[in-house]
N, C-alpha and C. Protein backbone atom coordinates (compact mmCIF):
# COMPACT_ATOMS: atom_id res chain seq x y z
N UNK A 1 -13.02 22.15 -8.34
CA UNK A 1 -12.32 22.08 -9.60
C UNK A 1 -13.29 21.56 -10.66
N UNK A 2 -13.28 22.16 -11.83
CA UNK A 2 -14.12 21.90 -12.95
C UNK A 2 -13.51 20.76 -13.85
N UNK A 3 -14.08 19.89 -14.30
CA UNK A 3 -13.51 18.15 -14.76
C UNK A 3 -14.01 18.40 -16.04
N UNK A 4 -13.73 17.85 -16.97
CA UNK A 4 -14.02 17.12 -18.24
C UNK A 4 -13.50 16.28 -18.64
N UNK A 5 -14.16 15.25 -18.99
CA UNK A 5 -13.91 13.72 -18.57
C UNK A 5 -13.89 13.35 -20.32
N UNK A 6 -12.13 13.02 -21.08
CA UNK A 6 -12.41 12.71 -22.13
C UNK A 6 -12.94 11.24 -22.51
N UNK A 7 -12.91 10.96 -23.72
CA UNK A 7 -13.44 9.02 -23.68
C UNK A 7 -12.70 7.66 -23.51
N UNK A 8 -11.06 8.64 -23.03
CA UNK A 8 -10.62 7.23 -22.52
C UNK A 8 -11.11 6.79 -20.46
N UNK A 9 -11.16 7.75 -20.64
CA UNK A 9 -11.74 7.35 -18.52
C UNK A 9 -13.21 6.45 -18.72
N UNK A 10 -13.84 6.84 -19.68
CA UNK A 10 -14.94 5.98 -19.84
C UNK A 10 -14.95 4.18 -20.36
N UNK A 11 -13.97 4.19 -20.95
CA UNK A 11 -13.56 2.77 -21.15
C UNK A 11 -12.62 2.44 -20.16
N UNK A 12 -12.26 3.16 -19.59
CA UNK A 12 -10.96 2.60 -18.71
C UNK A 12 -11.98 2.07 -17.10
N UNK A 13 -13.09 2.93 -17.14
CA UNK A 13 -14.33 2.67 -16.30
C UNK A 13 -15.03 1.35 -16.48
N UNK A 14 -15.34 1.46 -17.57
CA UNK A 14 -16.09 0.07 -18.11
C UNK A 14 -15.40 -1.42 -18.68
N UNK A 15 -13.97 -1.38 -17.63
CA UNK A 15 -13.56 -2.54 -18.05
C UNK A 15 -13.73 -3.21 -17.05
N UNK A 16 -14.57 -2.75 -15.80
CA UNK A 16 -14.77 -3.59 -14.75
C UNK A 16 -16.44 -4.11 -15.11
N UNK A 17 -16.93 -2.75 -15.08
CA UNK A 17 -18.15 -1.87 -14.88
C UNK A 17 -18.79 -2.64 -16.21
N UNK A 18 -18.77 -2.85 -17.15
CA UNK A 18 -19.56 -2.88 -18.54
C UNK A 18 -19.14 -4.58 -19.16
N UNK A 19 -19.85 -4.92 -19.77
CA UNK A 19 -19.50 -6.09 -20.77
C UNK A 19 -18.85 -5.80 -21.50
N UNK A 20 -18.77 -4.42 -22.13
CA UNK A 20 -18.31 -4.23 -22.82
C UNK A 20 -16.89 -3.49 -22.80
N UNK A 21 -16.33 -3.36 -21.35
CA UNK A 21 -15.23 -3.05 -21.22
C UNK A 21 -13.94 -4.18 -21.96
N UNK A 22 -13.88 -5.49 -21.74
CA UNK A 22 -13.11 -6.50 -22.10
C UNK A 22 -13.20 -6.27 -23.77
N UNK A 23 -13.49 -5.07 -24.83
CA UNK A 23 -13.49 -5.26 -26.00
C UNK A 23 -12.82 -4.04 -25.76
N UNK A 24 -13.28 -2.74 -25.08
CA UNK A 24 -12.57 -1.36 -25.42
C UNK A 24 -11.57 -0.90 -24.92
N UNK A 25 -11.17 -2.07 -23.18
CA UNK A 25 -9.62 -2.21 -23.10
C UNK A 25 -9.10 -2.86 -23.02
N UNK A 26 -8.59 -3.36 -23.68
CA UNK A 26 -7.82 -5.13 -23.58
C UNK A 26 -6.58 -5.58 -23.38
N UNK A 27 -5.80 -3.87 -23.29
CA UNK A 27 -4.29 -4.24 -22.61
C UNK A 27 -3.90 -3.22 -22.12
N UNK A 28 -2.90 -3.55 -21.25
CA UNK A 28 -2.11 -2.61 -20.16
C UNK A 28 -2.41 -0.70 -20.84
N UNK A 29 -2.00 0.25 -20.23
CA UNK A 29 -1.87 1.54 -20.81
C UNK A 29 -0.97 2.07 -19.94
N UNK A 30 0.23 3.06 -20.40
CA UNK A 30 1.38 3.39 -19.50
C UNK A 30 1.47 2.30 -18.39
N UNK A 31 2.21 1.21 -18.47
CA UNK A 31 2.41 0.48 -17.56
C UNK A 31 1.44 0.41 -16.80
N UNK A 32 0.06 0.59 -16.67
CA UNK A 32 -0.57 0.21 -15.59
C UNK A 32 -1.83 -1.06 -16.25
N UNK A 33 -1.72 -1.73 -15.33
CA UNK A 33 -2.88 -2.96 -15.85
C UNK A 33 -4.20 -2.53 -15.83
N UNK A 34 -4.95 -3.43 -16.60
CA UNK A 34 -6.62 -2.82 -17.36
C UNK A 34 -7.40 -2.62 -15.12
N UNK A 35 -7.08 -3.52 -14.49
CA UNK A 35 -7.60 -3.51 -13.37
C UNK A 35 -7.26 -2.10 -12.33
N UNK A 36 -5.55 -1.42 -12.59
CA UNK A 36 -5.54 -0.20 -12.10
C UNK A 36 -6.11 0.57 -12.99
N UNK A 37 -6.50 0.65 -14.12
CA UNK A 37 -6.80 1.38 -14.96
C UNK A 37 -8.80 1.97 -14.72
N UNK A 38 -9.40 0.69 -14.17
CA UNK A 38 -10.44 0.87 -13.70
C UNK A 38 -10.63 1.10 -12.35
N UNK A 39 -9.51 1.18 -11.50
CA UNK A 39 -9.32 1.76 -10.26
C UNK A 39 -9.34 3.24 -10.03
N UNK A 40 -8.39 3.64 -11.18
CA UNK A 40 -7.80 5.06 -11.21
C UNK A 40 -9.39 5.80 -11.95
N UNK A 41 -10.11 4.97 -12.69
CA UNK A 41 -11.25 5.87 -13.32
C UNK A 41 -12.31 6.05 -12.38
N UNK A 42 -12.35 5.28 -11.45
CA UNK A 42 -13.55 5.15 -10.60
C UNK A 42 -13.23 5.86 -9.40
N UNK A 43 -11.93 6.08 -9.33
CA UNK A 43 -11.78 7.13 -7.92
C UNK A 43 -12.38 8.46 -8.62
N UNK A 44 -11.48 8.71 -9.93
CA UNK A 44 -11.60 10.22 -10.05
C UNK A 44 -13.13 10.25 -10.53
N UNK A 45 -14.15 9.28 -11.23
CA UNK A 45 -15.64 9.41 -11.08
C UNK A 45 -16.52 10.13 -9.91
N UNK A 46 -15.54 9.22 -8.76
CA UNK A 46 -16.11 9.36 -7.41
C UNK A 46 -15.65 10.63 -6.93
N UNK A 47 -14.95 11.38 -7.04
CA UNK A 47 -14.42 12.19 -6.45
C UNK A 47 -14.97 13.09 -7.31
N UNK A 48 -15.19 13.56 -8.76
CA UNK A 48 -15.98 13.92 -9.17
C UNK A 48 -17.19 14.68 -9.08
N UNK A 49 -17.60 13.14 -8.97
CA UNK A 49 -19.30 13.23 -8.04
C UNK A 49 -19.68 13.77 -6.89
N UNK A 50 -18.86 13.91 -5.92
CA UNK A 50 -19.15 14.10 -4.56
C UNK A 50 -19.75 15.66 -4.86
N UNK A 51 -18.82 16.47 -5.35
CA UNK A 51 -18.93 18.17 -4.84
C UNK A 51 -18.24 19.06 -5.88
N UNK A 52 -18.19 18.18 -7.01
CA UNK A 52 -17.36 18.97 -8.40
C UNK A 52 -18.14 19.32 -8.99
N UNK A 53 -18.07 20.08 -10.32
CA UNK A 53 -18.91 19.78 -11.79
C UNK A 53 -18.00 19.18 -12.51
N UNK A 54 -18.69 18.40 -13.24
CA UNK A 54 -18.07 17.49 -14.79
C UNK A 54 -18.99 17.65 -15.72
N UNK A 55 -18.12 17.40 -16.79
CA UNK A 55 -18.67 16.97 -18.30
C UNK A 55 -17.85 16.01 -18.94
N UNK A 56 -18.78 16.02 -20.30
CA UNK A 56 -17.95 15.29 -21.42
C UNK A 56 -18.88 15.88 -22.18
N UNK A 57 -18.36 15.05 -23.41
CA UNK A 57 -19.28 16.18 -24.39
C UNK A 57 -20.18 14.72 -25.36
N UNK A 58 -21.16 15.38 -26.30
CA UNK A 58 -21.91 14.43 -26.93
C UNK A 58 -20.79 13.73 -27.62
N UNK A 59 -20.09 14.07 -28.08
CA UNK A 59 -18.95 13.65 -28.99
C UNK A 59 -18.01 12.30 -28.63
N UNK A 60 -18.29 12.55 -26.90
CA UNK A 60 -17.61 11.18 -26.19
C UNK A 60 -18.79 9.72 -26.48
N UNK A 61 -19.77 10.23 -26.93
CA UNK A 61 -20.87 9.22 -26.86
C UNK A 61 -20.76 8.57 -28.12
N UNK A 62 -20.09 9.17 -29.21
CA UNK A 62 -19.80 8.90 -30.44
C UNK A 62 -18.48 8.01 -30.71
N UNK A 63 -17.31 8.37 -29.58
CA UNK A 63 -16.43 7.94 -29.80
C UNK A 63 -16.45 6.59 -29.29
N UNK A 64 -17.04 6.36 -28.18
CA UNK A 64 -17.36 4.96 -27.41
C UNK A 64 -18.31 4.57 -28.36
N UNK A 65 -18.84 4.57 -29.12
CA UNK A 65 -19.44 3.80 -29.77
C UNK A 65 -19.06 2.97 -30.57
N UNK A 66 -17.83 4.21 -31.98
CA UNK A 66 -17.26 3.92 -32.74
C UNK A 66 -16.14 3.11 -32.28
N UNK A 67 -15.58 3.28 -31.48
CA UNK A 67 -14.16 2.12 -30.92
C UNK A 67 -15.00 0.79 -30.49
N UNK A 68 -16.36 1.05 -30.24
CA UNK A 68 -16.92 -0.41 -29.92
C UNK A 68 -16.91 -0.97 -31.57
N UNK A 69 -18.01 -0.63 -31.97
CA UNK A 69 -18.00 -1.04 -33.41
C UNK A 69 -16.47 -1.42 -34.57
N UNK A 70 -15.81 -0.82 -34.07
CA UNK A 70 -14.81 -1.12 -34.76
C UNK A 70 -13.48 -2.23 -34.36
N UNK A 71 -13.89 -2.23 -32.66
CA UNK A 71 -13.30 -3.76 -32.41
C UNK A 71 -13.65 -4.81 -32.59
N UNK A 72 -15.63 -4.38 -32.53
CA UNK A 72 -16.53 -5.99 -33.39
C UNK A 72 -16.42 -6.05 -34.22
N UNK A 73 -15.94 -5.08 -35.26
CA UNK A 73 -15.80 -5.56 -36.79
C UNK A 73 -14.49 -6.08 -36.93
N UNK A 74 -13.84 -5.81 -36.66
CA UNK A 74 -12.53 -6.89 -36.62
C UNK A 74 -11.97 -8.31 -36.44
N UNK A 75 -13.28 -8.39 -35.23
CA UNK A 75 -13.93 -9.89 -34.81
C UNK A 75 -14.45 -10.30 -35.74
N UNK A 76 -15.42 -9.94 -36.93
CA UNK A 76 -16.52 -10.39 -37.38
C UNK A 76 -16.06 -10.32 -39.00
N UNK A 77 -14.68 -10.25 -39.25
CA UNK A 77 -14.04 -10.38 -40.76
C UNK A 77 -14.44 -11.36 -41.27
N UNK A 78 -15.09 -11.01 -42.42
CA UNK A 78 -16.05 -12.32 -43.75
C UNK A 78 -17.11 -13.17 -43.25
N UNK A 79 -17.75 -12.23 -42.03
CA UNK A 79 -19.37 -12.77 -41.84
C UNK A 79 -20.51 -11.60 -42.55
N UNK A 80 -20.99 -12.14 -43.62
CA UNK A 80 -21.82 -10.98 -44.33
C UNK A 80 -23.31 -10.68 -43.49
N UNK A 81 -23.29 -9.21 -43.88
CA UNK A 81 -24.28 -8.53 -42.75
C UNK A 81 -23.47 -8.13 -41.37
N UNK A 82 -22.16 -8.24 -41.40
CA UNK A 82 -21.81 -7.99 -40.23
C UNK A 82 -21.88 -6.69 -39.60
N UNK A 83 -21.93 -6.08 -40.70
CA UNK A 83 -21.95 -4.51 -40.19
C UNK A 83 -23.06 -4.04 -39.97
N UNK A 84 -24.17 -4.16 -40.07
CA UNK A 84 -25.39 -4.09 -40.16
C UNK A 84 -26.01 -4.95 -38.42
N UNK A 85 -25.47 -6.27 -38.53
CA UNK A 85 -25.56 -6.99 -37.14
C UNK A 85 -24.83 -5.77 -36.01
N UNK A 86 -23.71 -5.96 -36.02
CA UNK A 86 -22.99 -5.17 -35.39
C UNK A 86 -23.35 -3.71 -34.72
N UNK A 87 -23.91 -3.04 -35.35
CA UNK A 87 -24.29 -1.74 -34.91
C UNK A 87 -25.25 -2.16 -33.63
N UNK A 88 -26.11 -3.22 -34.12
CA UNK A 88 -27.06 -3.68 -32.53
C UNK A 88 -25.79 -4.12 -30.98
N UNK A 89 -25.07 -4.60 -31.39
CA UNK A 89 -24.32 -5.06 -30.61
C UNK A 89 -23.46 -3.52 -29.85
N UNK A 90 -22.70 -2.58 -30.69
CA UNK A 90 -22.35 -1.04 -30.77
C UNK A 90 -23.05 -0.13 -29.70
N UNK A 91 -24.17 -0.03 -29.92
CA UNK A 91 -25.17 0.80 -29.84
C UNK A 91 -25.34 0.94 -28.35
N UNK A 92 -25.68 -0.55 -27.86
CA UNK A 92 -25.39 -0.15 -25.90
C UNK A 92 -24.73 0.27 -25.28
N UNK A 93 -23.61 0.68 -26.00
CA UNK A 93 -22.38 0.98 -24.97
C UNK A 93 -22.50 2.25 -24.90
N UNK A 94 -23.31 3.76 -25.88
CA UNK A 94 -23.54 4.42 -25.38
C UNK A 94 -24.24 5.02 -24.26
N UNK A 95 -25.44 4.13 -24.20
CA UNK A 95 -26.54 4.36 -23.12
C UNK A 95 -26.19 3.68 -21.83
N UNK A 96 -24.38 2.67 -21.91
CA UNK A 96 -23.80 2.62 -20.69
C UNK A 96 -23.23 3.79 -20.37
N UNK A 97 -22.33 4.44 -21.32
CA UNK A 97 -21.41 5.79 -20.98
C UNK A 97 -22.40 6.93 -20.37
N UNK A 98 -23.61 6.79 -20.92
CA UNK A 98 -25.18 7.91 -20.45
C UNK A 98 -25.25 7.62 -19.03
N UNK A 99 -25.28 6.28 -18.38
CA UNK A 99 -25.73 5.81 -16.81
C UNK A 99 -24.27 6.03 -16.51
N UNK A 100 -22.92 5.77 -17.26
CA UNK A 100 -21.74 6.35 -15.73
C UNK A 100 -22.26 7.58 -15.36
N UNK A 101 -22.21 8.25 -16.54
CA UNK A 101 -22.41 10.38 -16.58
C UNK A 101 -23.71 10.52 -15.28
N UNK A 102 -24.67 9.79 -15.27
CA UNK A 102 -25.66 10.01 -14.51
C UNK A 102 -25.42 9.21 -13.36
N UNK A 103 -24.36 8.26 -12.90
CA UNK A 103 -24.14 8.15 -11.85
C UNK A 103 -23.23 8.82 -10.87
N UNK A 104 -22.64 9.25 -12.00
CA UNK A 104 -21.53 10.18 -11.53
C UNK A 104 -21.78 11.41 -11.74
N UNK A 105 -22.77 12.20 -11.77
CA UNK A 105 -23.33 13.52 -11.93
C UNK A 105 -22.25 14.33 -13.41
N UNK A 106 -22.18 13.59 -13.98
CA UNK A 106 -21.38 14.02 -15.26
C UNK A 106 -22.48 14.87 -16.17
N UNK A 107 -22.01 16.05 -16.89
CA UNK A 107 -23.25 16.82 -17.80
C UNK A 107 -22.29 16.08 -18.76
N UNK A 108 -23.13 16.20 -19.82
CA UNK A 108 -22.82 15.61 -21.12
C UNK A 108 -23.20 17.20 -21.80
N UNK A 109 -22.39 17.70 -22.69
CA UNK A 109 -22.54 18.92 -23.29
C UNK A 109 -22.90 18.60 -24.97
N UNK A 110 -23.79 19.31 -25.27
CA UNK A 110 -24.32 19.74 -26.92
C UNK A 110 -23.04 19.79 -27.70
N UNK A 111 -23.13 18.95 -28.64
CA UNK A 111 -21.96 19.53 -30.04
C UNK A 111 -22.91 20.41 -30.77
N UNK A 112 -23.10 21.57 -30.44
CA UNK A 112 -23.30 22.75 -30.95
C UNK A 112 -22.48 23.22 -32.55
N UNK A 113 -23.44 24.33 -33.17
CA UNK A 113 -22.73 25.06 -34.18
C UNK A 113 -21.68 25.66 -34.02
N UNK A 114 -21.96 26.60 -32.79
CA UNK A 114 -20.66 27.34 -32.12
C UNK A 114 -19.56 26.95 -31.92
N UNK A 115 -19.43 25.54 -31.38
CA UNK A 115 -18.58 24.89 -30.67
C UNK A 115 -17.90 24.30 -32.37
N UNK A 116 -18.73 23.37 -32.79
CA UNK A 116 -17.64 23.39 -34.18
C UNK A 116 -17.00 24.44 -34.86
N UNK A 117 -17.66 25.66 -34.77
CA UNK A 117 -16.92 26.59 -35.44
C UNK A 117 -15.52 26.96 -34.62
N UNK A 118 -15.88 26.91 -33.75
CA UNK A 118 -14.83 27.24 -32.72
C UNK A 118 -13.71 26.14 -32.48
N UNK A 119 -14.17 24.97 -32.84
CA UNK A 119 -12.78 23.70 -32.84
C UNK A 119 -12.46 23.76 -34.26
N UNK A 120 -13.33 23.99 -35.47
CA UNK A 120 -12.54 24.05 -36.82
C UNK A 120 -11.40 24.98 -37.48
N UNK A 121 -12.30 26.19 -36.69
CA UNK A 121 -11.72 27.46 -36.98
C UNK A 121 -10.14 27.77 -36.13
N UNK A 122 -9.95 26.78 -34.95
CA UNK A 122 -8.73 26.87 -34.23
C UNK A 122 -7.25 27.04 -34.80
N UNK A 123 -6.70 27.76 -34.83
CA UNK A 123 -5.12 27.70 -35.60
C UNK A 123 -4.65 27.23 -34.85
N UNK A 124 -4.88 27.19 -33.68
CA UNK A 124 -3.17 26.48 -32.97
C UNK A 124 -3.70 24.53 -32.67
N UNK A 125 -4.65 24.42 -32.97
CA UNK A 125 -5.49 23.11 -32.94
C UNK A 125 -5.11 22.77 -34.28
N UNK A 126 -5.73 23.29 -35.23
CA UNK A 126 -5.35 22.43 -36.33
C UNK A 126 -3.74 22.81 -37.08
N UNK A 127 -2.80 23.64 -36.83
CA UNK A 127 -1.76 23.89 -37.24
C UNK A 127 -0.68 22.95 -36.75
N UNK A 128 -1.17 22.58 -34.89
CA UNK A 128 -0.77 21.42 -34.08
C UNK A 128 -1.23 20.24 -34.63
N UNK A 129 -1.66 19.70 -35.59
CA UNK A 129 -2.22 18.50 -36.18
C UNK A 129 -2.92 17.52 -35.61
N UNK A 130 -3.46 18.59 -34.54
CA UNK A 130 -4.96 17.83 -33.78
C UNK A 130 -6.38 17.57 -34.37
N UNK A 131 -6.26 16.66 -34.67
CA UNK A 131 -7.67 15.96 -35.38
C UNK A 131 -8.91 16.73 -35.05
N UNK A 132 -9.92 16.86 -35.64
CA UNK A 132 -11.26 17.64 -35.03
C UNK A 132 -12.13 16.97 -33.63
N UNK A 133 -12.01 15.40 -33.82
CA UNK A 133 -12.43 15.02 -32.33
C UNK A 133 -11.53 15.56 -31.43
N UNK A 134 -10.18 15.37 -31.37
CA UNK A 134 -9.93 15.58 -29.98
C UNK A 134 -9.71 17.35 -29.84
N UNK A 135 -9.84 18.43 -30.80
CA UNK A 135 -9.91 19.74 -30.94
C UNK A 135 -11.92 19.67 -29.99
N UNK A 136 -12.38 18.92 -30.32
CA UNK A 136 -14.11 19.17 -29.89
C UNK A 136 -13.83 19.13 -28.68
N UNK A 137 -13.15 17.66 -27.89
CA UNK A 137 -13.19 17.72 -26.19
C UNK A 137 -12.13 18.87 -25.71
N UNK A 138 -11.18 19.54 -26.46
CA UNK A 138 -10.20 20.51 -26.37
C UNK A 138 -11.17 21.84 -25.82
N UNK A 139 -12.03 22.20 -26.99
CA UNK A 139 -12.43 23.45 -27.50
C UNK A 139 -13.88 23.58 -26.54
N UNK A 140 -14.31 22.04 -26.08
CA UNK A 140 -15.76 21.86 -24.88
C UNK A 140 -15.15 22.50 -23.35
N UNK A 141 -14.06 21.89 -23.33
CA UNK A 141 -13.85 21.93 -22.16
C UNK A 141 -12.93 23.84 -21.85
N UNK A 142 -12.56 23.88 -22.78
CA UNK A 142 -12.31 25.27 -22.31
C UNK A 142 -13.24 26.37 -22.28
N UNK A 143 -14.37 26.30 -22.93
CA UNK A 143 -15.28 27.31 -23.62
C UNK A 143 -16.32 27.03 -22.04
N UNK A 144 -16.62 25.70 -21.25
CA UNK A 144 -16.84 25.25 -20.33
C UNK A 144 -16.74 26.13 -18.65
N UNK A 145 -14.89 26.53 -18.82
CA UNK A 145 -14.20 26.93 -17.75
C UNK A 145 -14.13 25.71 -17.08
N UNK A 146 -13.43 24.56 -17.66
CA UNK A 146 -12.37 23.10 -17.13
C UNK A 146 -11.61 24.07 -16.58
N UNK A 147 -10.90 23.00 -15.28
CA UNK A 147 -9.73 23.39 -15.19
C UNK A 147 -8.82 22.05 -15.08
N UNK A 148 -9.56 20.90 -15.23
CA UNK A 148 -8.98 19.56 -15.37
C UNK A 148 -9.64 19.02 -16.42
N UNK A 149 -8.58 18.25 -17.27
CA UNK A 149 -9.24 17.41 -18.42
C UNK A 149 -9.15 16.00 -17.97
N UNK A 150 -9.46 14.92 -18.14
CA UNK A 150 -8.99 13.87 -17.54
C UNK A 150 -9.54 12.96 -18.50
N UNK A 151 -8.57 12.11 -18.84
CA UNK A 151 -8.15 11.08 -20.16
C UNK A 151 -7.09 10.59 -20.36
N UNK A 152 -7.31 9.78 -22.01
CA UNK A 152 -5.52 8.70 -22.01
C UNK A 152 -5.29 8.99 -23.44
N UNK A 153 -6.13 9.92 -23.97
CA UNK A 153 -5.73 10.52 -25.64
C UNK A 153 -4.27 10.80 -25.82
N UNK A 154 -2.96 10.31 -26.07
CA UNK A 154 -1.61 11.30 -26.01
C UNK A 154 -1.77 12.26 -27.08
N UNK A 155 -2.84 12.53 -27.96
CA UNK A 155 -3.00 14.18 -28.38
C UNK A 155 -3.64 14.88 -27.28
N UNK A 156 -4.88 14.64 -26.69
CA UNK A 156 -5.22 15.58 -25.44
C UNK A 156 -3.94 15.79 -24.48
N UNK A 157 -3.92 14.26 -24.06
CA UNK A 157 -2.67 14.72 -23.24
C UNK A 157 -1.48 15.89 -22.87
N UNK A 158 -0.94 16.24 -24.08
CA UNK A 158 -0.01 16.39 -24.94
C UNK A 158 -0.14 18.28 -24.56
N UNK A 159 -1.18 18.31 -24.44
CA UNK A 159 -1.54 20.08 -24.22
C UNK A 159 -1.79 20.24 -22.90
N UNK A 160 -0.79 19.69 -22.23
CA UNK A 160 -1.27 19.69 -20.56
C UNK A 160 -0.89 21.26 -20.29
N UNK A 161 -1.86 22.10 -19.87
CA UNK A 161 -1.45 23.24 -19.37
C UNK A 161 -1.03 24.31 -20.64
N UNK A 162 -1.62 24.41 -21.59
CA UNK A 162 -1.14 24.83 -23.26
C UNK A 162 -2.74 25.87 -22.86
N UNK A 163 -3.62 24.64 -23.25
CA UNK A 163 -4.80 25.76 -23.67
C UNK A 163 -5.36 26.04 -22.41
N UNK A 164 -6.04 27.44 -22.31
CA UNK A 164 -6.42 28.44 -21.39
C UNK A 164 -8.16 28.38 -21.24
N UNK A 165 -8.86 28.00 -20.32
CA UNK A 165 -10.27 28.02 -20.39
C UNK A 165 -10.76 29.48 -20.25
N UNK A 166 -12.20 29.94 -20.21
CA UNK A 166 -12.87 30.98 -20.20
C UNK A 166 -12.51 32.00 -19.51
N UNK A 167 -12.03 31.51 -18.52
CA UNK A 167 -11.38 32.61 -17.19
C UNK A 167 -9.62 32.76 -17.78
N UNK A 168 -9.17 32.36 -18.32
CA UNK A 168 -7.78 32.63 -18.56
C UNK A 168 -7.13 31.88 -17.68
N UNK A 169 -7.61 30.44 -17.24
CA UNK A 169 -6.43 29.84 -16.71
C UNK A 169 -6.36 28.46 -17.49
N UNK A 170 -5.03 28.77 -17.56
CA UNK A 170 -4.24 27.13 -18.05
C UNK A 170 -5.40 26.15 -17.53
N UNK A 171 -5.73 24.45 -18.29
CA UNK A 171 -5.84 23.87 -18.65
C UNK A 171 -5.09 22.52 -18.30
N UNK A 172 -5.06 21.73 -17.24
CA UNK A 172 -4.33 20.49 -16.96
C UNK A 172 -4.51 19.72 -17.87
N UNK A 173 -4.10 18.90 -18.28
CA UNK A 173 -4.40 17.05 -19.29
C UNK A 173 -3.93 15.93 -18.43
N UNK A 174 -4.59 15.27 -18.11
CA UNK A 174 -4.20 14.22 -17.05
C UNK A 174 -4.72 13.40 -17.35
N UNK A 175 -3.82 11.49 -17.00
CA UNK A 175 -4.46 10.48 -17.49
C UNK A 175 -4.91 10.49 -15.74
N UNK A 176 -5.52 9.74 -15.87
CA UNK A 176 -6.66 9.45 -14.36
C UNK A 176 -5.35 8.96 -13.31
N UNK A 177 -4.18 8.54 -13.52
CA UNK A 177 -3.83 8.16 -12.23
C UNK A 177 -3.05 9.33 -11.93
N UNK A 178 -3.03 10.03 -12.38
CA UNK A 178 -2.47 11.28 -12.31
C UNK A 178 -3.48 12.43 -11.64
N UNK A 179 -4.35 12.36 -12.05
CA UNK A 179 -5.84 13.47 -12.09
C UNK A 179 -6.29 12.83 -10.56
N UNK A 180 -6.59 11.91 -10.01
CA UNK A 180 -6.75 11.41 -8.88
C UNK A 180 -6.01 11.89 -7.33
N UNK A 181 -4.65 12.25 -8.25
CA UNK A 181 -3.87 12.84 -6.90
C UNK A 181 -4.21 14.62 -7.09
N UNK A 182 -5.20 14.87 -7.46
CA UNK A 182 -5.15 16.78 -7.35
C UNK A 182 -6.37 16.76 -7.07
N UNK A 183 -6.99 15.90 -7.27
CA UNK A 183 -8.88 16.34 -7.38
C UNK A 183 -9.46 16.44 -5.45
């Protein structure tokens, strides 16, 4: 089965795994605690890894960044230079999300020209009032031939089995404790 791994499995990973997990998940998600939450990411990593292909796309490297940065700036209200400090602090958590992908044999895919044209240009993406990030991991993973998405976006979510990858088959959306029992 073909995986694409959106950027909530990656924080939901690194709340054991990372220092920087205790900033990017800090409370429960669908009833399950931050500790099943890094249970459920690390099976389907592992399972993954063994004998699958995966991705994510460059775009996930952007988004873990920005949700880092933007929980330290919240912390860091009316310390001047903070934003400027901050980006040093930001900045590692991509080149953690780089070592899951490479521990877990994850490809990380190009945000290409094509590929934006192809998530901007979407009518049923943007008519559905899906934002352009989550239209990018939408529009990666089908153009890909996914046949599992796996994440905690409730816009990805939300198209479980909607959009059709390269071969013409439907498209799962699964949060990881879900995606764990098919893989």
């Amino acid at each position: 089965m073909i995986t694409y791994y959106d950027t909530g499995a990656f924080f939901d990973y690194m709340i054991l795994a990372s220092h920087a997990g205790v900033v990017l998940r800090t409370a429960p998600r669908r009833d399950r605690e931050v500790s099943e939450l890094f249970d459920d990411a690390k099976e389907c990593f592992t399972k993954t890894g063994r004998s699958r292909r995966a991705f994510t796309s460059c775009h996930t490297l952007y988004e873990v960044e920005n949700a880092m940065f933007s929980a330290l700036k919240i912390r860091a209200k009316g310390i001047p230079h903070a934003e400027e400090l901050l980006i040093l602090s930001a900045r590692p958590v991509i080149l953690q999300s780089i070592a899951i992908a490479d521990l877990f044999g994850i490809e990380i895919k190009d945000v290409t020209r094509k590929l934006l044209r192809a998530a901007a240009t979407d009518s049923v993406f943007s008519s559905g009032g899906v934002r352009l990030g989550d239209t990018l991991h939408l529009t990666t993973a089908m153009q890909e031939g996914v046949e599992l998405i796996i994440g905690g976006d409730e816009h990805v979510l939300s198209f479980d089995g909607k959009p059709h990858n390269a071969s013409g088959l439907p498209i799962r959306c699964l949060d990881t404790h879900e995606a764990k029992l098919i893989l």
